[in-house]
PDB file of N, CA and C in Angstrom:
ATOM      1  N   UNK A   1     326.321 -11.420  73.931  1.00  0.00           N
ATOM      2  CA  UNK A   1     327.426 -11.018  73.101  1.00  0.00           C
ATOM      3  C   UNK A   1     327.754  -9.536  73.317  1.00  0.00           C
ATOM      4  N   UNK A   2     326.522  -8.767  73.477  1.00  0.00           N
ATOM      5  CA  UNK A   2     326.708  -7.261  73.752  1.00  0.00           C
ATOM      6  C   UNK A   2     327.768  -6.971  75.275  1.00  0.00           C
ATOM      7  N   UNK A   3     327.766  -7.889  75.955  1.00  0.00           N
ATOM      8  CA  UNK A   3     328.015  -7.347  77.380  1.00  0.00           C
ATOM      9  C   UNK A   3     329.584  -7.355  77.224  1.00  0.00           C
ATOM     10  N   UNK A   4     330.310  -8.602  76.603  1.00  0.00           N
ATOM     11  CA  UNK A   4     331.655  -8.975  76.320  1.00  0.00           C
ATOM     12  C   UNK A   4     331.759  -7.798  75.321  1.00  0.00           C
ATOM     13  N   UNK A   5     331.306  -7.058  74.688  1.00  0.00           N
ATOM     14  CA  UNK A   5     331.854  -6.104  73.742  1.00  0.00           C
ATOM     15  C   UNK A   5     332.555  -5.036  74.288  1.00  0.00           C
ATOM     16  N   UNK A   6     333.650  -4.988  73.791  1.00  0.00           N
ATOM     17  CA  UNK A   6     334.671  -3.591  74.010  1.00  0.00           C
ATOM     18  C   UNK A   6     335.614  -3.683  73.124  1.00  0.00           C
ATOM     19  N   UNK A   7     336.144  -1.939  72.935  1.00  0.00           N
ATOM     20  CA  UNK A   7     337.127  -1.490  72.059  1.00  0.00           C
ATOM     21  C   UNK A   7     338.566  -2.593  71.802  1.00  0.00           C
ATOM     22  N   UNK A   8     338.803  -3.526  73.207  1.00  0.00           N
ATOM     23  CA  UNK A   8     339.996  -4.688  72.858  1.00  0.00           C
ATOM     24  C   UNK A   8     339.476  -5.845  71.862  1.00  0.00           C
ATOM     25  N   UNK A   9     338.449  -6.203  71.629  1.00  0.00           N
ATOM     26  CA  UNK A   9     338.021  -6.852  70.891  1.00  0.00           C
ATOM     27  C   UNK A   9     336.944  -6.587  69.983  1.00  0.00           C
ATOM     28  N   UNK A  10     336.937  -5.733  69.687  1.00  0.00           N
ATOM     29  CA  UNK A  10     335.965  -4.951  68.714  1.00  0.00           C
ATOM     30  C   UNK A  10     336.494  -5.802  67.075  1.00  0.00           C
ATOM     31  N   UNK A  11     337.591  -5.325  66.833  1.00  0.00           N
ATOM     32  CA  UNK A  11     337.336  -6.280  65.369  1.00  0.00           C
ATOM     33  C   UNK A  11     337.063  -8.385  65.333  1.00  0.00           C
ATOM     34  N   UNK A  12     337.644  -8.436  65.814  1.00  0.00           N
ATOM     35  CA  UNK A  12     337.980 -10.386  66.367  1.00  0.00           C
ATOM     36  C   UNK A  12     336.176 -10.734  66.595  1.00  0.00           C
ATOM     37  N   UNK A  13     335.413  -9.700  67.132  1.00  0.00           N
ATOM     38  CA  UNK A  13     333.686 -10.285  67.797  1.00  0.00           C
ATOM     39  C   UNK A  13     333.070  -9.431  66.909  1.00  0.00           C
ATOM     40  N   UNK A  14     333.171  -9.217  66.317  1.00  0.00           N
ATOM     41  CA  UNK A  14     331.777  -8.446  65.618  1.00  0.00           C
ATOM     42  C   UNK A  14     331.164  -8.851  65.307  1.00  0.00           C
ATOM     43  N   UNK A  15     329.734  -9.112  64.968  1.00  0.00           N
ATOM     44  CA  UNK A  15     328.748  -9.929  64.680  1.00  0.00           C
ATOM     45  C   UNK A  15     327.636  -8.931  64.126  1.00  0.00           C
ATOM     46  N   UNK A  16     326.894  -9.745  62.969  1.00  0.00           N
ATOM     47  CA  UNK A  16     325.729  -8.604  62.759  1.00  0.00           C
ATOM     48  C   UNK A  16     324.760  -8.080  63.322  1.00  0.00           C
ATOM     49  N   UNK A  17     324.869  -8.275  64.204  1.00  0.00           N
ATOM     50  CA  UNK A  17     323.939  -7.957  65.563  1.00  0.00           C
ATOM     51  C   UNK A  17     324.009  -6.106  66.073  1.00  0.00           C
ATOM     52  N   UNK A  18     325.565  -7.012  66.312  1.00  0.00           N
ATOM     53  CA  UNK A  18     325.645  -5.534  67.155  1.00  0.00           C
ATOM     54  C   UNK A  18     326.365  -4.454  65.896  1.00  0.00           C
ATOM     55  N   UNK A  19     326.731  -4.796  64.713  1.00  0.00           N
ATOM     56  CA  UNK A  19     326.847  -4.125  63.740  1.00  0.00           C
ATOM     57  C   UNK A  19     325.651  -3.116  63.758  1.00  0.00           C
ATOM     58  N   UNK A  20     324.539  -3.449  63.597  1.00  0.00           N
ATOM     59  CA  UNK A  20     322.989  -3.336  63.507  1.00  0.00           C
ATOM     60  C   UNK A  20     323.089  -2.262  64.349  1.00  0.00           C
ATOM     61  N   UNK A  21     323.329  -3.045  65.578  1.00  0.00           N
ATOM     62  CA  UNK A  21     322.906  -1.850  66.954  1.00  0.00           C
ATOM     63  C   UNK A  21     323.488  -0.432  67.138  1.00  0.00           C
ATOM     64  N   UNK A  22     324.933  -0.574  66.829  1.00  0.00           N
ATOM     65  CA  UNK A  22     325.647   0.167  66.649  1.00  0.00           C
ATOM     66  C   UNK A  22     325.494   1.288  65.936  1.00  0.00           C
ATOM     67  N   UNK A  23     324.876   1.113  64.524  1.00  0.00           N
ATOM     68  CA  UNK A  23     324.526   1.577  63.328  1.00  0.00           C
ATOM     69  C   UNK A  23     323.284   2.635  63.686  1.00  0.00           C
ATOM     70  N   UNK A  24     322.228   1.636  64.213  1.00  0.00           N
ATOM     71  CA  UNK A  24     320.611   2.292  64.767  1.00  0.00           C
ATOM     72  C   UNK A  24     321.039   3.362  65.784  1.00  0.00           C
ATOM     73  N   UNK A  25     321.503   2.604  66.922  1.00  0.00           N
ATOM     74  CA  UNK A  25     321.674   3.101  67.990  1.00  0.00           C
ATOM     75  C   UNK A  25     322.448   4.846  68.424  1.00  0.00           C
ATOM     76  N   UNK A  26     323.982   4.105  68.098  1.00  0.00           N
ATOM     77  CA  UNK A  26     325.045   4.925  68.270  1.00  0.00           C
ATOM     78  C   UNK A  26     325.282   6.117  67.156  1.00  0.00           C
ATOM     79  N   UNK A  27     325.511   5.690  65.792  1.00  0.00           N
ATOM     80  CA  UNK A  27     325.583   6.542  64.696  1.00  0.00           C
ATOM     81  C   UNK A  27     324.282   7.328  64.441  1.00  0.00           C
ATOM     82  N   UNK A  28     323.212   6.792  64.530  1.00  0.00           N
ATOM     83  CA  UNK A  28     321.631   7.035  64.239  1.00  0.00           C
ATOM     84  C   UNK A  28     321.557   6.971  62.807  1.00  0.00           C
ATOM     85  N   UNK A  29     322.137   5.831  62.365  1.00  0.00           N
ATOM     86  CA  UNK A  29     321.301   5.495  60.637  1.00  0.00           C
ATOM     87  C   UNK A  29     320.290   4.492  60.774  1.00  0.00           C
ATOM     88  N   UNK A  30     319.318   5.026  60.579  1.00  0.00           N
ATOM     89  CA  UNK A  30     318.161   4.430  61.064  1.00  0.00           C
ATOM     90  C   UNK A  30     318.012   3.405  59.768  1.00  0.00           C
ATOM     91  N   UNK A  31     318.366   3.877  58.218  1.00  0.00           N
ATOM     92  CA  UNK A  31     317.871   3.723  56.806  1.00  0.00           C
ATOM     93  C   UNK A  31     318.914   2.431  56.367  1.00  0.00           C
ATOM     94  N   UNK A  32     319.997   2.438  57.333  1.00  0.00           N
ATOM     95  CA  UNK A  32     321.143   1.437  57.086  1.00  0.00           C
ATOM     96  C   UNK A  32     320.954   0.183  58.101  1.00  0.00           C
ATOM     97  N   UNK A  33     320.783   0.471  59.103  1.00  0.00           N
ATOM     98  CA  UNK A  33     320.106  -0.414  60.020  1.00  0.00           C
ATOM     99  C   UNK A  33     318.945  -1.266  59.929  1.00  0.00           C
ATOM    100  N   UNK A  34     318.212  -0.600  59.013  1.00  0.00           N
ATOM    101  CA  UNK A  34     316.927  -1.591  58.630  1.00  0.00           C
ATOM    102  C   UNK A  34     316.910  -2.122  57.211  1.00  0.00           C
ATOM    103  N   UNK A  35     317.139  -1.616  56.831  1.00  0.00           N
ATOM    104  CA  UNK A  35     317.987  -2.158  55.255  1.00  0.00           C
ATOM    105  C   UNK A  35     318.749  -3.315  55.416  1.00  0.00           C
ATOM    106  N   UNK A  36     320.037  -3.256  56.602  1.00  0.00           N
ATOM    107  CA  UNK A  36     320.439  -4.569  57.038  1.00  0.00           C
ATOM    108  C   UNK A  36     319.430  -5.459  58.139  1.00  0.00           C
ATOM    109  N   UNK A  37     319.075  -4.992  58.414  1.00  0.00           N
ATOM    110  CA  UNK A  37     318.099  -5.914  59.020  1.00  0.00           C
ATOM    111  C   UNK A  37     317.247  -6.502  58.192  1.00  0.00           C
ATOM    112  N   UNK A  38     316.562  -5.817  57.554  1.00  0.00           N
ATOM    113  CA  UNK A  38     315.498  -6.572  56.462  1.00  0.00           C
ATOM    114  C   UNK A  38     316.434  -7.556  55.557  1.00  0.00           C
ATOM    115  N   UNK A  39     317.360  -7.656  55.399  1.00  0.00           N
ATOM    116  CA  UNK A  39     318.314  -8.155  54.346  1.00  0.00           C
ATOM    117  C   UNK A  39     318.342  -9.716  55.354  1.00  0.00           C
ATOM    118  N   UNK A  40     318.558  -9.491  56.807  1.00  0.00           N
ATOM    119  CA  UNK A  40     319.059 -10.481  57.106  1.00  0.00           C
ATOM    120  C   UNK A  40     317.888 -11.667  57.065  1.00  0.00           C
ATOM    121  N   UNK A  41     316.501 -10.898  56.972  1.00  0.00           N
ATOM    122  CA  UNK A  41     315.360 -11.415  57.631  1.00  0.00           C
ATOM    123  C   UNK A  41     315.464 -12.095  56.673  1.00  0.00           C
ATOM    124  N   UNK A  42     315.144 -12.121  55.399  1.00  0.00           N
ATOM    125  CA  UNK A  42     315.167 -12.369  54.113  1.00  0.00           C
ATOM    126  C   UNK A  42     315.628 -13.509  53.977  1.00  0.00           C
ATOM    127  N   UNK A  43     317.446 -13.342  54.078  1.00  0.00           N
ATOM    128  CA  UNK A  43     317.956 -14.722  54.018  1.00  0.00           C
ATOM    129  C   UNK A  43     318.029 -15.938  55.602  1.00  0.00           C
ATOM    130  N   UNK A  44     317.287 -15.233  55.992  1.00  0.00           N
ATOM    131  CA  UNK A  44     316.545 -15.827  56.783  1.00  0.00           C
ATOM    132  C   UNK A  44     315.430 -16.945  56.906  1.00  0.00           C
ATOM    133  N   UNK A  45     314.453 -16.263  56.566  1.00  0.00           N
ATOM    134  CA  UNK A  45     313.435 -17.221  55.542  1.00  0.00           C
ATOM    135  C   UNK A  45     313.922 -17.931  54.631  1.00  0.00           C
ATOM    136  N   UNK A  46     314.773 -17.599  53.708  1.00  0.00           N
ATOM    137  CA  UNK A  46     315.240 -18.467  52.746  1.00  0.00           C
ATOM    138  C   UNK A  46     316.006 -19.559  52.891  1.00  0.00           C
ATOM    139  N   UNK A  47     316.582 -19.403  54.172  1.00  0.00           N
ATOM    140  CA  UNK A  47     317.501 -20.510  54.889  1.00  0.00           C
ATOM    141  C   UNK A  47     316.588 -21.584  55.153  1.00  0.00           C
ATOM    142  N   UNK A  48     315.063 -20.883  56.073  1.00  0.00           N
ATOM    143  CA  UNK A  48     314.165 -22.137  56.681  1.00  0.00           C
ATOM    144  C   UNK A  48     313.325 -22.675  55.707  1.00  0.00           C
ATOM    145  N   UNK A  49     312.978 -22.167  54.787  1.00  0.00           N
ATOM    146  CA  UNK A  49     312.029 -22.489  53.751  1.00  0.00           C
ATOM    147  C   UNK A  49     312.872 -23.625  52.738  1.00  0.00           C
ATOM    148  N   UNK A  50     314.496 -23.282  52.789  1.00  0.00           N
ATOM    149  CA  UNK A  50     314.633 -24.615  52.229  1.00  0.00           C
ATOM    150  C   UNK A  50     315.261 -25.995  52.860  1.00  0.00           C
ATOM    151  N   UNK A  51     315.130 -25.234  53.990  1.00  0.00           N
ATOM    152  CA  UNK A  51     315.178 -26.740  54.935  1.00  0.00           C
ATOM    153  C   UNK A  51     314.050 -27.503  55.296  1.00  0.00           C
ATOM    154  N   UNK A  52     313.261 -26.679  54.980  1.00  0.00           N
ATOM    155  CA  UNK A  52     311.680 -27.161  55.115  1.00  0.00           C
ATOM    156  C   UNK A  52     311.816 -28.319  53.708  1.00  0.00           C
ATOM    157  N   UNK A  53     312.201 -27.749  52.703  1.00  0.00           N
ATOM    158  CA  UNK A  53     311.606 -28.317  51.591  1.00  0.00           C
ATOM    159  C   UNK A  53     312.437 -29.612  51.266  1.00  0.00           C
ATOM    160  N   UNK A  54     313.896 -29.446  51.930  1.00  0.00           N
ATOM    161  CA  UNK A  54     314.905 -30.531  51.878  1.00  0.00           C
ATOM    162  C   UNK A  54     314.641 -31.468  52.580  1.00  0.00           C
ATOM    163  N   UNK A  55     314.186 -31.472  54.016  1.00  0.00           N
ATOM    164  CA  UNK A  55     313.502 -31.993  54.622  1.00  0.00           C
ATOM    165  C   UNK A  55     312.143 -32.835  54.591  1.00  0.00           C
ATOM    166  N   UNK A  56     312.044 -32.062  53.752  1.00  0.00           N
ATOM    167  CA  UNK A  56     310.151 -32.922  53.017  1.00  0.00           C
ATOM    168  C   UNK A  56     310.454 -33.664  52.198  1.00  0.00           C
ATOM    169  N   UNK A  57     311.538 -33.670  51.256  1.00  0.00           N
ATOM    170  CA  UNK A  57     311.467 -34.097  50.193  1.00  0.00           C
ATOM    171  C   UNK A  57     312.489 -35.072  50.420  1.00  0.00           C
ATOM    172  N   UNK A  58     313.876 -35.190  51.375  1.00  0.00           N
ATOM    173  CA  UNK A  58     314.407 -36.761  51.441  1.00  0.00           C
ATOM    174  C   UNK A  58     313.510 -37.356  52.751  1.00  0.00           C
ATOM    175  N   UNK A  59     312.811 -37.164  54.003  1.00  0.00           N
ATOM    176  CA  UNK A  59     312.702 -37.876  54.698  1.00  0.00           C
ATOM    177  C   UNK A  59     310.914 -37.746  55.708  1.00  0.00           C
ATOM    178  N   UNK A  60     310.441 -36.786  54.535  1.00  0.00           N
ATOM    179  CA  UNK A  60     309.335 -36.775  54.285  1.00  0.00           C
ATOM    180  C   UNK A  60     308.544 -36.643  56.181  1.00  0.00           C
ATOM    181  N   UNK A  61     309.637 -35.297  56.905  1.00  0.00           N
ATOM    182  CA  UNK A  61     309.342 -35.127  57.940  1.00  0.00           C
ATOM    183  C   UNK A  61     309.596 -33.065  57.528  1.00  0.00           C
ATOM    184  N   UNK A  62     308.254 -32.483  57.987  1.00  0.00           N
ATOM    185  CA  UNK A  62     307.680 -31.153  57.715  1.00  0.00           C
ATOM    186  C   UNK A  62     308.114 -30.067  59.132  1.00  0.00           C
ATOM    187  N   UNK A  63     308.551 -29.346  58.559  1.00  0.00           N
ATOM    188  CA  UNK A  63     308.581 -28.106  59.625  1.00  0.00           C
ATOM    189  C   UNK A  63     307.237 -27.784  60.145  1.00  0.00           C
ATOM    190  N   UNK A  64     306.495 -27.335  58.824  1.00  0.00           N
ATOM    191  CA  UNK A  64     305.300 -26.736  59.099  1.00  0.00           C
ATOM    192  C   UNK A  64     304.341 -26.869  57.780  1.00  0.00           C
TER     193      UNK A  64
END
Protein backbone atom coordinates (compact mmCIF):
# COMPACT_ATOMS: atom_id res chain seq x y z
CA UNK A 1 0.00 0.00 0.00
CA UNK A 2 3.03 2.25 0.91
CA UNK A 3 4.63 2.00 -2.59
CA UNK A 4 1.21 3.22 -4.54
CA UNK A 5 1.22 6.19 -2.08
CA UNK A 6 1.53 9.71 -3.45
CA UNK A 7 0.37 13.28 -3.07
CA UNK A 8 -2.45 12.36 -6.28
CA UNK A 9 -4.04 10.06 -4.12
CA UNK A 10 -3.26 10.85 -0.75
CA UNK A 11 -6.84 11.55 0.49
CA UNK A 12 -9.01 8.56 -1.67
CA UNK A 13 -5.95 5.69 0.05
CA UNK A 14 -5.29 6.53 3.32
CA UNK A 15 -5.30 3.84 5.57
CA UNK A 16 -4.24 3.56 9.22
CA UNK A 17 -1.21 2.24 8.48
CA UNK A 18 0.43 4.67 6.83
CA UNK A 19 -1.46 7.36 8.90
CA UNK A 20 0.75 5.71 11.73
CA UNK A 21 3.86 5.88 9.63
CA UNK A 22 3.55 9.12 8.61
CA UNK A 23 2.85 10.40 12.09
CA UNK A 24 6.10 8.23 13.72
CA UNK A 25 8.10 8.62 10.89
CA UNK A 26 7.74 11.94 8.99
CA UNK A 27 6.20 14.43 11.65
CA UNK A 28 8.14 12.57 14.63
CA UNK A 29 5.09 12.16 17.08
CA UNK A 30 6.25 9.36 18.51
CA UNK A 31 3.28 9.78 21.63
CA UNK A 32 0.48 9.93 18.77
CA UNK A 33 1.72 7.13 16.83
CA UNK A 34 1.68 4.71 19.58
CA UNK A 35 -1.31 5.81 21.23
CA UNK A 36 -2.84 4.97 17.77
CA UNK A 37 -1.26 2.03 17.48
CA UNK A 38 -2.00 0.66 20.84
CA UNK A 39 -5.67 1.70 20.20
CA UNK A 40 -5.69 -0.35 17.13
CA UNK A 41 -4.12 -3.40 18.88
CA UNK A 42 -6.83 -3.31 21.33
CA UNK A 43 -9.67 -3.40 19.04
CA UNK A 44 -7.90 -5.81 17.65
CA UNK A 45 -8.01 -8.39 20.20
CA UNK A 46 -11.41 -7.52 20.78
CA UNK A 47 -12.39 -8.29 17.26
CA UNK A 48 -10.62 -11.99 17.68
CA UNK A 49 -11.64 -12.75 21.10
CA UNK A 50 -15.15 -12.40 20.02
CA UNK A 51 -14.99 -14.41 17.17
CA UNK A 52 -13.43 -16.86 19.17
CA UNK A 53 -16.32 -16.85 21.50
CA UNK A 54 -19.08 -16.63 18.64
CA UNK A 55 -17.55 -19.30 17.17
CA UNK A 56 -17.49 -21.58 20.25
CA UNK A 57 -20.62 -20.94 21.18
CA UNK A 58 -22.88 -21.53 17.73
CA UNK A 59 -20.66 -24.26 16.17
CA UNK A 60 -18.62 -25.32 18.89
CA UNK A 61 -15.32 -25.04 16.63
CA UNK A 62 -12.25 -22.96 18.84
CA UNK A 63 -9.65 -20.62 17.62
CA UNK A 64 -7.55 -21.40 20.44
Amino acid sequence: MFIMYNPAVCKTSDILDTFIYRQWLLDAQYSLSTAIGLFKSIISIVLTLTANYLACRYTDYRIF
